[in-house]
N, C-alpha and C. Protein backbone atom coordinates (compact mmCIF):
# COMPACT_ATOMS: atom_id res chain seq x y z
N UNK A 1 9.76 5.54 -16.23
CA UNK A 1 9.19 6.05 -14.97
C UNK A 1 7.67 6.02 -15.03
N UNK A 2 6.64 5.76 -13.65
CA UNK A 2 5.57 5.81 -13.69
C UNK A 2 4.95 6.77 -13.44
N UNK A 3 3.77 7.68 -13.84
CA UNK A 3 3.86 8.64 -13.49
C UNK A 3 1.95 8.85 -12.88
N UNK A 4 1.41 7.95 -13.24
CA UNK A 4 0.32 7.81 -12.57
C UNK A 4 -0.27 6.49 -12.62
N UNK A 5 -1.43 6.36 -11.54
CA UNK A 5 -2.45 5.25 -11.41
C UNK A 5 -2.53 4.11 -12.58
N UNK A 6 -3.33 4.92 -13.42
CA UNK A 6 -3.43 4.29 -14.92
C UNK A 6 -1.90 3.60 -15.34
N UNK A 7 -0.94 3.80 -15.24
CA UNK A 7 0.17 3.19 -15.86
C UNK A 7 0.81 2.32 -14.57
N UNK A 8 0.30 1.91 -13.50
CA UNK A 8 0.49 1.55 -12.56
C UNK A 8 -0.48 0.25 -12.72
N UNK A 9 -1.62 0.21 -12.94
CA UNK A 9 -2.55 -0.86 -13.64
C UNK A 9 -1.61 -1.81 -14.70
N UNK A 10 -1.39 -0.64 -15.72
CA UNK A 10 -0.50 -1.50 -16.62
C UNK A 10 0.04 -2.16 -16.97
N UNK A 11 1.46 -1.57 -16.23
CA UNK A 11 2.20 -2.16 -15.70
C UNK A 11 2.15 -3.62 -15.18
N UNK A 12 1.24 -3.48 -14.13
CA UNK A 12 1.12 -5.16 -13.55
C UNK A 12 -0.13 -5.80 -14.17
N UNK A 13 -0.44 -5.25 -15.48
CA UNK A 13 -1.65 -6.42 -16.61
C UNK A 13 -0.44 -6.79 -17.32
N UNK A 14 0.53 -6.06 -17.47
CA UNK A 14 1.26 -6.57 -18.52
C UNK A 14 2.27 -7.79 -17.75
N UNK A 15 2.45 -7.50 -16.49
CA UNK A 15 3.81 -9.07 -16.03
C UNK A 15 2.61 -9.86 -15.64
N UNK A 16 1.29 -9.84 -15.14
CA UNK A 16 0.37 -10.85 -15.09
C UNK A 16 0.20 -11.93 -16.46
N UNK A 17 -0.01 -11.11 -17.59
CA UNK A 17 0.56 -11.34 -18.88
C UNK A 17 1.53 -12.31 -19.31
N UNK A 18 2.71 -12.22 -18.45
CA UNK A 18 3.78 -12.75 -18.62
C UNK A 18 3.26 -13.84 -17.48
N UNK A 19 2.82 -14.53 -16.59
CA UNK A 19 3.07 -15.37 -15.47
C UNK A 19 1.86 -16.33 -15.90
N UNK A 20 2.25 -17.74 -16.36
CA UNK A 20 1.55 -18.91 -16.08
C UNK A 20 0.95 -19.95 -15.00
N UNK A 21 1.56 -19.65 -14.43
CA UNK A 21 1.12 -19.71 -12.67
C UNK A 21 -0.33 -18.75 -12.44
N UNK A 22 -1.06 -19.34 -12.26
CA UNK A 22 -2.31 -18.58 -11.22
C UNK A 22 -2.36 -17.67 -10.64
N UNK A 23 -1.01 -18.48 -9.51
CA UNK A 23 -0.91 -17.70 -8.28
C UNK A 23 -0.01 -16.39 -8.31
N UNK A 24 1.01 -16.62 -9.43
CA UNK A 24 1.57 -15.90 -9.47
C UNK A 24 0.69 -14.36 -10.21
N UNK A 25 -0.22 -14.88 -11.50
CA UNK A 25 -0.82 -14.24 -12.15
C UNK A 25 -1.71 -13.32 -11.51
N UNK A 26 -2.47 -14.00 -10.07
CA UNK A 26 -3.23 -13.26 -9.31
C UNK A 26 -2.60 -12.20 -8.93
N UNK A 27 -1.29 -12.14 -8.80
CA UNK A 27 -0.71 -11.22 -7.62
C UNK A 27 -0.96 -10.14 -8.27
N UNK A 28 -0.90 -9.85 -10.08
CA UNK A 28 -0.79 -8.56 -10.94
C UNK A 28 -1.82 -8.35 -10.99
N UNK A 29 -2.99 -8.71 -10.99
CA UNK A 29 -4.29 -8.86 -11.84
C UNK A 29 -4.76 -7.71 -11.12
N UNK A 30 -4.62 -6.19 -11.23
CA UNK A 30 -4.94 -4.58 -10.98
C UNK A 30 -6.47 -4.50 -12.06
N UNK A 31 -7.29 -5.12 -11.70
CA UNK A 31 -8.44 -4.70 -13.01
C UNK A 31 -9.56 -4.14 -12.40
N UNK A 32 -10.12 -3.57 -13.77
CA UNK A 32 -11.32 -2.22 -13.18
C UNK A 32 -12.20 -2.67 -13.69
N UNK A 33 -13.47 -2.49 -13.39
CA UNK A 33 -13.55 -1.91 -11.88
C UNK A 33 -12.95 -2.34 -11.02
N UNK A 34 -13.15 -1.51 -9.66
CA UNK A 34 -12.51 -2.33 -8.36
C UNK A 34 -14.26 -2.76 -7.36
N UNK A 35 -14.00 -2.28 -5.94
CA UNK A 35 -15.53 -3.13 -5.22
C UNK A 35 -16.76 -2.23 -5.87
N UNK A 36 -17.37 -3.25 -5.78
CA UNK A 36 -18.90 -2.99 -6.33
C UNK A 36 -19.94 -1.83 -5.64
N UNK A 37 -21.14 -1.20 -5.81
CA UNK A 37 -21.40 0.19 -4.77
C UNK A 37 -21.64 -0.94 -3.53
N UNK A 38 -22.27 -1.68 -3.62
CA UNK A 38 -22.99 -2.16 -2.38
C UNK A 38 -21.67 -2.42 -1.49
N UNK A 39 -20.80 -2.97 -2.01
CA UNK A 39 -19.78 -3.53 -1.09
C UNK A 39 -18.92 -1.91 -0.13
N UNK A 40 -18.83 -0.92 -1.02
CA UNK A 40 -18.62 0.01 -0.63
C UNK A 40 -19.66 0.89 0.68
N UNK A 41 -20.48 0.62 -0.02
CA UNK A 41 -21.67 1.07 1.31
C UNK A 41 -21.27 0.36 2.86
N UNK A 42 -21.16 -0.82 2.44
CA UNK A 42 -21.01 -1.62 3.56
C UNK A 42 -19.91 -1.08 4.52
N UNK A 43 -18.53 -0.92 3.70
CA UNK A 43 -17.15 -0.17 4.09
C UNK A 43 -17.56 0.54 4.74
N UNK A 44 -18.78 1.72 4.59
CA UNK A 44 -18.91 2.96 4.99
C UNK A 44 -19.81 3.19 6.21
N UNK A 45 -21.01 2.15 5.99
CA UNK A 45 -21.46 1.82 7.33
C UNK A 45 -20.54 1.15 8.95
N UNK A 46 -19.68 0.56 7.95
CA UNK A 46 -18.66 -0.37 9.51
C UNK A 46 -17.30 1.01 9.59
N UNK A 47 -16.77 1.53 8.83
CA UNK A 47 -15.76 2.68 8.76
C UNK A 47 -16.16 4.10 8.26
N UNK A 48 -16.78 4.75 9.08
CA UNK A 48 -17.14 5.86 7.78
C UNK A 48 -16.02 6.88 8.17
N UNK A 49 -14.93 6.82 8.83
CA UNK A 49 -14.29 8.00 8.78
C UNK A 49 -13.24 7.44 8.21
N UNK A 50 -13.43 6.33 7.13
CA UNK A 50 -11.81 6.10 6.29
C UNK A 50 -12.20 7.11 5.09
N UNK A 51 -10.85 7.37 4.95
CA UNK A 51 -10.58 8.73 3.96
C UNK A 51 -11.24 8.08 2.67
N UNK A 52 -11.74 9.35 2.07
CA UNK A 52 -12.17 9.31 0.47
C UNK A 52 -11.19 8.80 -0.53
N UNK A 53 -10.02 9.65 -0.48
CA UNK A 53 -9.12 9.38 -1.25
C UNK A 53 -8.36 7.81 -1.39
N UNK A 54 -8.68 6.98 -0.28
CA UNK A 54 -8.44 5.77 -0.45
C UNK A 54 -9.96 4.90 -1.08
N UNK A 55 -10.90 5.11 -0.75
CA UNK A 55 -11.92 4.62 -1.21
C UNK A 55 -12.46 4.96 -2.57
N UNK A 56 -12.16 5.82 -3.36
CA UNK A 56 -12.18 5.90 -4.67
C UNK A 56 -10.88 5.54 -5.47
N UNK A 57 -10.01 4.93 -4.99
CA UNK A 57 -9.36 3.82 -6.10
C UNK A 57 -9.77 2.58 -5.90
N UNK A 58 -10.18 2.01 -4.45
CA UNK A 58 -10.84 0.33 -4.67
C UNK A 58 -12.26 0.47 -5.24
N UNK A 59 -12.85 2.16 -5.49
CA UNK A 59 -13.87 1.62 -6.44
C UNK A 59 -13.14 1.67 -7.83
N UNK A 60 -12.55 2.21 -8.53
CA UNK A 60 -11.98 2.35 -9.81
C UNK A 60 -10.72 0.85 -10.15
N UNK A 61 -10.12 0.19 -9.13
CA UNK A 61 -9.56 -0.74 -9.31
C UNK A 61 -9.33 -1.92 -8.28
N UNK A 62 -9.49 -3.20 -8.55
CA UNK A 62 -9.35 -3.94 -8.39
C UNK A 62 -8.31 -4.49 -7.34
N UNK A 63 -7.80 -4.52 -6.16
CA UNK A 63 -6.58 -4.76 -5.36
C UNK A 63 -6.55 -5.89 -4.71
N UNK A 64 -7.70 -6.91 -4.47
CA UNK A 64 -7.60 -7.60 -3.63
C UNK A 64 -6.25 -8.54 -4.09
N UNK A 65 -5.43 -8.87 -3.48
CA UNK A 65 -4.69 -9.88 -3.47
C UNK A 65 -2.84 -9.35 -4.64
N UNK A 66 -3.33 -8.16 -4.92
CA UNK A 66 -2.49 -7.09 -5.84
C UNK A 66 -0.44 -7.33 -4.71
N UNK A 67 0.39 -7.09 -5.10
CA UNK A 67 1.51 -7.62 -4.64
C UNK A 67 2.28 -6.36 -5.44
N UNK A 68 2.89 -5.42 -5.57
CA UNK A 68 4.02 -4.05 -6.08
C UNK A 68 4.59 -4.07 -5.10
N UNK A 69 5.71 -4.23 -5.56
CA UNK A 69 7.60 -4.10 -4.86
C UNK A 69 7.34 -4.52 -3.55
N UNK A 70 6.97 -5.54 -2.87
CA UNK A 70 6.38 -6.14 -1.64
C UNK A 70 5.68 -5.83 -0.77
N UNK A 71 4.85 -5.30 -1.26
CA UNK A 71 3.61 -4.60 -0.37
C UNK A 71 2.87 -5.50 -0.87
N UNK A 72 2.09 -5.94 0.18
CA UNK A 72 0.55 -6.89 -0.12
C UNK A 72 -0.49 -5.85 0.12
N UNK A 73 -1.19 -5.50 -1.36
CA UNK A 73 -1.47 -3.59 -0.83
C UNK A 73 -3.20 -4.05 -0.46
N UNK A 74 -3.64 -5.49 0.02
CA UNK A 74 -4.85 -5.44 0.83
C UNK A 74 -4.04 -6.12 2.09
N UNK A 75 -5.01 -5.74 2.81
CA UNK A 75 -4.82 -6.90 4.37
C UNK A 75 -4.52 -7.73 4.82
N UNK A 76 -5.08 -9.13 3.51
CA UNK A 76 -4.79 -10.25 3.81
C UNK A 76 -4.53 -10.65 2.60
N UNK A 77 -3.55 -11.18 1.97
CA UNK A 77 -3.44 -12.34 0.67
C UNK A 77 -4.24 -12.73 -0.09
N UNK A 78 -5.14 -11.94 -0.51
CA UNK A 78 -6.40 -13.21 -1.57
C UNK A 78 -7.07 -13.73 -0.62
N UNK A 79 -7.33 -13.41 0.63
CA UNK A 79 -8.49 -14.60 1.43
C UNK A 79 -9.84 -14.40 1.03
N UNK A 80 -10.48 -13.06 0.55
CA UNK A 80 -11.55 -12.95 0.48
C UNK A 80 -11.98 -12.43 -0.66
N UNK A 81 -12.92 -12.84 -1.19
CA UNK A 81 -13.75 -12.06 -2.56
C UNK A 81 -13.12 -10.74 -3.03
N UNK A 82 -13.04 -10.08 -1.71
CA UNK A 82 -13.29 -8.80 -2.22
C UNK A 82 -12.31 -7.94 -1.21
N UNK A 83 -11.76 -6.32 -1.33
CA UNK A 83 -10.82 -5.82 -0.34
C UNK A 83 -11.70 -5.79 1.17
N UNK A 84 -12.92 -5.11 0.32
CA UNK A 84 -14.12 -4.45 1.77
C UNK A 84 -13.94 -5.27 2.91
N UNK A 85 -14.02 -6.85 2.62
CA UNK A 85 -14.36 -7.78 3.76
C UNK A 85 -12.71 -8.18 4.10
N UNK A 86 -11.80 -7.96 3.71
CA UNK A 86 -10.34 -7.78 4.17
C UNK A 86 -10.39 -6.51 4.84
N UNK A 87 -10.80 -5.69 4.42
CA UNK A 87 -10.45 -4.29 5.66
C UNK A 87 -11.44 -4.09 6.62
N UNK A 88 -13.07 -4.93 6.43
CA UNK A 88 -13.97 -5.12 7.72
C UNK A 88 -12.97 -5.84 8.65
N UNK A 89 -12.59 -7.02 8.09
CA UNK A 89 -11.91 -7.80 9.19
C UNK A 89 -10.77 -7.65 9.77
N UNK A 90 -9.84 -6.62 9.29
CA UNK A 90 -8.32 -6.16 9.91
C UNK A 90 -9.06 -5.17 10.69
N UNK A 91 -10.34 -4.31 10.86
CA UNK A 91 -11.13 -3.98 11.88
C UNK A 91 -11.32 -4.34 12.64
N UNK A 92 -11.51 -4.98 12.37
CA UNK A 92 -12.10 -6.25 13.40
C UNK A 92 -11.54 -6.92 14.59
N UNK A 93 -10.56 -7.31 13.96
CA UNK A 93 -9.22 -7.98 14.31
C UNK A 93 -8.06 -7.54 14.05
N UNK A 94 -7.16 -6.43 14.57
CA UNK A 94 -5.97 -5.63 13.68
C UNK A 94 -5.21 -6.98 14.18
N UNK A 95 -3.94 -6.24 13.65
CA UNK A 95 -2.65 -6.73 13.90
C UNK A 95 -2.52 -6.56 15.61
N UNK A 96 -2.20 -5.10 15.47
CA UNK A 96 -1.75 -4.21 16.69
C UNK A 96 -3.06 -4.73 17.55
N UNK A 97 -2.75 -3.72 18.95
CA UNK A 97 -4.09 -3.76 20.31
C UNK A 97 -5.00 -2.78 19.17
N UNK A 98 -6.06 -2.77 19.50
CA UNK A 98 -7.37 -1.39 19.10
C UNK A 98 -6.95 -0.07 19.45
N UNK A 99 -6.64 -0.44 20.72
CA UNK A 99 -6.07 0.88 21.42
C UNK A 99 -5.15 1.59 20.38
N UNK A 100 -4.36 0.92 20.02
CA UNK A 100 -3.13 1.47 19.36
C UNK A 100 -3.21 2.22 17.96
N UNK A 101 -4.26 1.43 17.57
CA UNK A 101 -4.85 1.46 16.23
C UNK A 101 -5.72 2.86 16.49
N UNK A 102 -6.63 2.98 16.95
CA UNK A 102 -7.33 4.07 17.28
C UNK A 102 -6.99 5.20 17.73
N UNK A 103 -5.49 5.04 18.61
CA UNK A 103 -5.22 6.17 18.83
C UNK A 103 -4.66 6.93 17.76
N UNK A 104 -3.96 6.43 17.03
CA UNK A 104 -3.72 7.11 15.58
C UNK A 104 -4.87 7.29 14.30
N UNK A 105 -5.92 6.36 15.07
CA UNK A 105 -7.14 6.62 13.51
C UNK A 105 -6.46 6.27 12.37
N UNK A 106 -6.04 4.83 12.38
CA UNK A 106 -5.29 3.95 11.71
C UNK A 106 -5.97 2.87 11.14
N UNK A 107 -6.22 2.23 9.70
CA UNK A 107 -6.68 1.15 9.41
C UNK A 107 -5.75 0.76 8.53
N UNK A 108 -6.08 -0.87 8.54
CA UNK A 108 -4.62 -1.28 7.73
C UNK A 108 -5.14 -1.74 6.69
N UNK A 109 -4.45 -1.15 5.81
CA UNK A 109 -4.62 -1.70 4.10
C UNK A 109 -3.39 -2.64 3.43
N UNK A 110 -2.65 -3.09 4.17
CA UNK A 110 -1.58 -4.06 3.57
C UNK A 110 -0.72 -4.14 4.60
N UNK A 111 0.84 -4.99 4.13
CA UNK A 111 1.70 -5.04 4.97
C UNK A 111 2.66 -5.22 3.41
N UNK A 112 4.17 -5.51 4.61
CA UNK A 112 5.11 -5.36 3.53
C UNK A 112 6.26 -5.99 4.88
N UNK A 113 6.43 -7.98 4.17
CA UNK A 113 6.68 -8.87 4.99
C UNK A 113 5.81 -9.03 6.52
N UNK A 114 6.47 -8.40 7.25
CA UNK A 114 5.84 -8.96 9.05
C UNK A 114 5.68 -7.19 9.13
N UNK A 115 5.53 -6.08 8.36
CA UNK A 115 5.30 -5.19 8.84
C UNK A 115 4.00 -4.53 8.19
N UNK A 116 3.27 -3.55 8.82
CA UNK A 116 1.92 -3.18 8.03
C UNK A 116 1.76 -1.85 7.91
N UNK A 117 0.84 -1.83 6.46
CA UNK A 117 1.07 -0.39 5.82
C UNK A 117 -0.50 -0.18 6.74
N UNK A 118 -0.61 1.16 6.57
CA UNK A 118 -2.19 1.83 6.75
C UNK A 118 -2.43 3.30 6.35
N UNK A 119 -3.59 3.00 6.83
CA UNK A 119 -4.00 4.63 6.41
C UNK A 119 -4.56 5.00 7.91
N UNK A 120 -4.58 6.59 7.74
CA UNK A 120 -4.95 7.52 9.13
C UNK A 120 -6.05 8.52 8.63
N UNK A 121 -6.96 8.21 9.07
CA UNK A 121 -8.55 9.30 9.03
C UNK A 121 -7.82 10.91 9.41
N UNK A 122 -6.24 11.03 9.76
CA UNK A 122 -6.36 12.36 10.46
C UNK A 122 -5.97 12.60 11.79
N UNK A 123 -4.91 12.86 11.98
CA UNK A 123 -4.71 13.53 13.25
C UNK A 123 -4.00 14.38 13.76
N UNK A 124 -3.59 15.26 14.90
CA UNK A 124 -2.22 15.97 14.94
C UNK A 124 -1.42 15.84 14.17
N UNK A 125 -1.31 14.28 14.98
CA UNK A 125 0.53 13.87 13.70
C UNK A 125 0.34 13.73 12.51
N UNK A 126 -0.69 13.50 11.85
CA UNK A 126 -0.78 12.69 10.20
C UNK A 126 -2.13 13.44 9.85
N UNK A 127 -2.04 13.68 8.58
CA UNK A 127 -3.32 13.94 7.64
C UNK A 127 -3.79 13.46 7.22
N UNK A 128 -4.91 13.64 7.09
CA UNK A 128 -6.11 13.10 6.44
C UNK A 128 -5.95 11.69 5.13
N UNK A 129 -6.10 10.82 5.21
CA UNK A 129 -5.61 9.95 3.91
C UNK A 129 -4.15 9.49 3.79
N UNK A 130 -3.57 9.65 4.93
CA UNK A 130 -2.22 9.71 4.59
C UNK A 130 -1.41 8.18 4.82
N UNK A 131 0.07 7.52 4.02
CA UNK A 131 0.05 6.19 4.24
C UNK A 131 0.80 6.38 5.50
N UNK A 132 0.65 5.35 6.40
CA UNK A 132 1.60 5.00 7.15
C UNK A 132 2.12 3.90 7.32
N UNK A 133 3.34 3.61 7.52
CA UNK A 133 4.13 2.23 7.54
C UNK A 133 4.94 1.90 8.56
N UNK A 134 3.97 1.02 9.63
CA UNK A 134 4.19 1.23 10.56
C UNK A 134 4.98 -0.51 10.88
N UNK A 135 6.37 -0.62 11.37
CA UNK A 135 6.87 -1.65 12.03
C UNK A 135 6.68 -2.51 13.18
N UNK A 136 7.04 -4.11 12.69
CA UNK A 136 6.57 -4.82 13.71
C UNK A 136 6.76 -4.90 14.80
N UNK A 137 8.07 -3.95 15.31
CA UNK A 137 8.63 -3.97 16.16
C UNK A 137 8.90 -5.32 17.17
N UNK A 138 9.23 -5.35 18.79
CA UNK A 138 9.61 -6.03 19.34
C UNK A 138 8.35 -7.04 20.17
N UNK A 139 7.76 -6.15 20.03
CA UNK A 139 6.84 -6.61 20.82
C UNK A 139 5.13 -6.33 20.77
N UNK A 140 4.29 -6.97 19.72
CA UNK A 140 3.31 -6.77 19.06
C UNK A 140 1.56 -6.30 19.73
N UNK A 141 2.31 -6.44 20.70
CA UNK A 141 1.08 -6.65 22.27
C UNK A 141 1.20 -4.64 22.82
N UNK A 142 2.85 -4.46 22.63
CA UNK A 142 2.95 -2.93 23.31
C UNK A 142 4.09 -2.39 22.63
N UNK A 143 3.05 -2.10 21.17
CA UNK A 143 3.67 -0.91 20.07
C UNK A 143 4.09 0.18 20.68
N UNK A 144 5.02 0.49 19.79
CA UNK A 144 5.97 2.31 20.37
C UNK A 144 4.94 3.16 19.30
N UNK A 145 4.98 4.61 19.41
CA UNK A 145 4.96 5.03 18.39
C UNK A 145 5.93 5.24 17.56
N UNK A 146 6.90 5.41 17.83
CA UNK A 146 8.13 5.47 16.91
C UNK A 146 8.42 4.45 16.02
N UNK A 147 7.22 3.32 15.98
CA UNK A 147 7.73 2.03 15.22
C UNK A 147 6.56 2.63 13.94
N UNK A 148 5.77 4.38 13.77
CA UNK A 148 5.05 4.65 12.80
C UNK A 148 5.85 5.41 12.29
N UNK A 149 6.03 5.22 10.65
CA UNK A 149 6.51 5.86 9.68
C UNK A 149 5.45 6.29 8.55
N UNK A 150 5.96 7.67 8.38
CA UNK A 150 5.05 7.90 7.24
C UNK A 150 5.43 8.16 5.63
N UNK A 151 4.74 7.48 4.76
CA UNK A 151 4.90 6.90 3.88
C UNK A 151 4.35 7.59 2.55
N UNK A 152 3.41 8.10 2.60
CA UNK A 152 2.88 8.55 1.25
C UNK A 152 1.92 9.84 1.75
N UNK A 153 1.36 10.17 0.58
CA UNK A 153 0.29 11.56 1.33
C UNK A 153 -1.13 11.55 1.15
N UNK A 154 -1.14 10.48 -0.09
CA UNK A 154 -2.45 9.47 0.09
C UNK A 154 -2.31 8.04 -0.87
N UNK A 155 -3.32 7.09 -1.11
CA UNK A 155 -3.15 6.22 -1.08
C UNK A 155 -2.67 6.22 -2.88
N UNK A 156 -3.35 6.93 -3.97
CA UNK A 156 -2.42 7.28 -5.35
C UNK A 156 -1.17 7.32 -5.26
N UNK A 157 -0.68 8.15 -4.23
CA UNK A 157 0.74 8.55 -4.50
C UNK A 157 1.89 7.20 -3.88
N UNK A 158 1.01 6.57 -3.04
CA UNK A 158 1.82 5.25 -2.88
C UNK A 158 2.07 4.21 -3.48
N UNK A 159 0.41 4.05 -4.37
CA UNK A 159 0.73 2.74 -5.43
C UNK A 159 1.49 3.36 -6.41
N UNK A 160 1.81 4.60 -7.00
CA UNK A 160 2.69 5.68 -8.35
C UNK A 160 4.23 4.91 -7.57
N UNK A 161 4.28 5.64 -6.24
CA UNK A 161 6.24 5.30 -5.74
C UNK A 161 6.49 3.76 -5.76
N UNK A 162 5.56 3.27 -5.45
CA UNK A 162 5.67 1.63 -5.13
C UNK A 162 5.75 0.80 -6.54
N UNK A 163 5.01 1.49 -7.66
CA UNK A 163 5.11 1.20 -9.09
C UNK A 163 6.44 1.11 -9.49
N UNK A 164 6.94 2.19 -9.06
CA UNK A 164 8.42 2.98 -9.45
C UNK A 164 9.44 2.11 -8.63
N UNK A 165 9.26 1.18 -7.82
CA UNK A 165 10.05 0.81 -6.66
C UNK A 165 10.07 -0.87 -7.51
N UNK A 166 8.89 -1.26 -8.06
CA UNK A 166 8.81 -2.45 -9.05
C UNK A 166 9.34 -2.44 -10.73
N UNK A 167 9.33 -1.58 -11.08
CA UNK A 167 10.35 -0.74 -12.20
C UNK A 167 11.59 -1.28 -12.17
N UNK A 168 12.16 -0.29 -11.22
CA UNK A 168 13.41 -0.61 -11.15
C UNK A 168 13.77 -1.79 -10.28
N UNK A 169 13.25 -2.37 -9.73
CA UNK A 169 14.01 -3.59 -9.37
C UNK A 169 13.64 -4.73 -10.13
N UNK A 170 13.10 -4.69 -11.16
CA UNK A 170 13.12 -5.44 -12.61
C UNK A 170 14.16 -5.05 -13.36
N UNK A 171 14.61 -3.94 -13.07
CA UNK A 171 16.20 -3.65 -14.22
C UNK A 171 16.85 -4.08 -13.77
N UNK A 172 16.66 -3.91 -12.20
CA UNK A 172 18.12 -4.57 -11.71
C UNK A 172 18.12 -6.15 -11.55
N UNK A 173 17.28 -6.82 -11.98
CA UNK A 173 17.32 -8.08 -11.90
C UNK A 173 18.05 -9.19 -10.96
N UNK A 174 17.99 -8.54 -9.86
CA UNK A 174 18.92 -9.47 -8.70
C UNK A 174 20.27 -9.00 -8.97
N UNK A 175 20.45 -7.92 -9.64
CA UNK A 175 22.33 -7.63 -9.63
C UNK A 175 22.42 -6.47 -8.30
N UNK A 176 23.21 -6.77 -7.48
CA UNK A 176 23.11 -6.21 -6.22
C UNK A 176 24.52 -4.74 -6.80
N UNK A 177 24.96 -5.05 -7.45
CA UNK A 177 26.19 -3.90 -7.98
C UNK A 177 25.42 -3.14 -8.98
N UNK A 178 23.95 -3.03 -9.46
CA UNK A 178 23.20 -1.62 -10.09
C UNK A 178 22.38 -1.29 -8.48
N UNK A 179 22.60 -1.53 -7.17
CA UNK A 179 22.05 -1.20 -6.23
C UNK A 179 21.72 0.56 -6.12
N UNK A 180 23.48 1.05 -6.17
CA UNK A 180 23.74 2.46 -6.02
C UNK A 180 22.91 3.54 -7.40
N UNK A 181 23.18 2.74 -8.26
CA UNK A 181 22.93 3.69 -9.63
C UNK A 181 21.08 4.21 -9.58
N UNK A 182 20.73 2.38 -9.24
CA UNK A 182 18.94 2.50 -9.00
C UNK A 182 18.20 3.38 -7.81
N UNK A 183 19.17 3.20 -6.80
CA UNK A 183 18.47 3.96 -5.85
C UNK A 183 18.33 5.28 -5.88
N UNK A 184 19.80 5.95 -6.60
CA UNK A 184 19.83 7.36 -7.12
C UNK A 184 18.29 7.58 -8.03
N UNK A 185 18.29 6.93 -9.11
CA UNK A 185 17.20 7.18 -9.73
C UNK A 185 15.75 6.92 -9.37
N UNK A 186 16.20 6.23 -8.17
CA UNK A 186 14.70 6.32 -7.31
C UNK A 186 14.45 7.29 -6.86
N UNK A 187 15.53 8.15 -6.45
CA UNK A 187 15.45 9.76 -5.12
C UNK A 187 15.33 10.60 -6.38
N UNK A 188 15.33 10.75 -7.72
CA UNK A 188 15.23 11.35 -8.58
C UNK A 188 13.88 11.21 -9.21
N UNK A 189 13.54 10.08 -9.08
CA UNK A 189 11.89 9.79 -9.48
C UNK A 189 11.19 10.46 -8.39
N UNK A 190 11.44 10.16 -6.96
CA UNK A 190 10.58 11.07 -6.21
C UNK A 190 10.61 12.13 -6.22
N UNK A 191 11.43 12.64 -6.66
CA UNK A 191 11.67 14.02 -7.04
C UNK A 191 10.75 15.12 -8.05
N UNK A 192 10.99 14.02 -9.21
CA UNK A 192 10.16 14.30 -10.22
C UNK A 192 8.77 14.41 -9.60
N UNK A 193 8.45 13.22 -9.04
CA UNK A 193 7.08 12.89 -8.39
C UNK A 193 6.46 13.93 -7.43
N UNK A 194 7.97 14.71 -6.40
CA UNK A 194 7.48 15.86 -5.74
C UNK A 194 6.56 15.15 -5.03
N UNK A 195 7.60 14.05 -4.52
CA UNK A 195 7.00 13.48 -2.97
C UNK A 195 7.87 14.24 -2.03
N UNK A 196 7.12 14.50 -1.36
CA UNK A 196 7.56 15.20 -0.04
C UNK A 196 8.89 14.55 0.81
N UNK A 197 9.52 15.26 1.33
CA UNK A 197 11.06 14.72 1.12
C UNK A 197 11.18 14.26 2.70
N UNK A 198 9.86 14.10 3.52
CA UNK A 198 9.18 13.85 4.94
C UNK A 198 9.26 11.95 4.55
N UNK A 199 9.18 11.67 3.66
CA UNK A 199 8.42 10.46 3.02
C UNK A 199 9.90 9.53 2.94
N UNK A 200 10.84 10.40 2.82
CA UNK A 200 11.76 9.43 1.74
C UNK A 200 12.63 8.31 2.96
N UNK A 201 12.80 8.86 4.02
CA UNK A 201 13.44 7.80 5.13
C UNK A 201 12.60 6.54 4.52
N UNK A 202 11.37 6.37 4.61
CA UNK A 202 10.96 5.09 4.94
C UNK A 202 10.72 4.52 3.58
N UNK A 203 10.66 5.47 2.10
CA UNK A 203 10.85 4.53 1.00
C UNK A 203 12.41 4.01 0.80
N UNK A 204 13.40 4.75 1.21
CA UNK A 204 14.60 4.22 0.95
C UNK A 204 14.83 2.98 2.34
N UNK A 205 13.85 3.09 3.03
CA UNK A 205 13.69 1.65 4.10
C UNK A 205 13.20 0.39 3.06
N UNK A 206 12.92 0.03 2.45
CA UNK A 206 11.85 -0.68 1.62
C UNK A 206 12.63 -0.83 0.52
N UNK A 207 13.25 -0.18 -0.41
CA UNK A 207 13.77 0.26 -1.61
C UNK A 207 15.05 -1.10 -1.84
């Protein structure tokens, strides 16, 4: 079981380790530092109400182009140097309308297939730093809210479950009959983890 950040790095130095492929190698490559101050400044001048708690792990580690249990946990795939200018530009340009995006005080820090994770500055519905995983739904032009799920309680506690979600589906190695046994010990890891039990619909969505 993973039980923090640091062993979450690890973890994916060590199957980067294992992968001769580049591309594949890129996907693990979690290394620290993460963005540089200046690049961070920049973040803060174009976003300054994205939460702290997400911005002090891309300074402490490395994510651009990072891949755990299918989350692409930046914006875009490896397009750019660096995360900053992946999350200037999903600013820029979301997925969703602006509207939609703003009304929740939503920025997106990944996706996971055709759907996208983010974070929320804060609002009624959601707290401060908190993940949300929100679906592509039907129609990409005029999002529901109900297509937002919430996911983590800040951005640590998502790469820790999502660690845990790449864990075990390395034991299970494509055997679809340890499905039941793993997932138990997934709702038991969150447990341990004392993730909020608000959370678990949408990791056992993913899982």
């Amino acid at each position: 079981m993973i039980n923090s950040i640091d062993e979450v790095q690890q973890m994916c130095l060590l199957k980067a380790s294992l992968e001769n492929d580049p591309l594949f190698k890129r996907s693990y490559m979690m290394l620290s530092p993460g963005s540089p101050t200046e690049k961070l400044q920049d973040l803060m001048q174009m976003l300054p109400q994205i939460p702290e708690s997400y911005t002090d792990i891309i300074k402490l580690y490395s994510i651009n182009g990072l891949e755990i249990a299918g989350f692409n946990v930046s914006p875009y795939f490896n397009t750019n140097p660096d995360v900053v200018e992946d999350l200037i530009e999903a600013y820029e340009d979301p997925f969703f309308p602006k509207e939609f995006m703003q009304k929740h005080k939503m920025y997106q820090i990944g996706s996971w297939n055709t759907d996208i994770l983010c974070i929320t500055e804060g609002t009624d519905q959601f707290g401060e730093g908190e993940i949300l995983y929100v679906e592509e739904g039907y129609d990409i032009y005029n999002p529901e809210d109900s297509q937002i799920h919430p996911l983590a309680k800040d951005f640590e506690q998502f790469l820790i479950v999502a660690g845990n979600i790449e864990q075990l589906h390395e034991e299970m190695q494509g055997e679809d009959s340890l499905y039941p046994v793993k997932e138990q010990e997934f709702l038991d890891c969150l447990a341990r983890l004392e993730v909020d039990k608000k959370y678990y619909p949408a990791w056992l969505n993913v899982f």
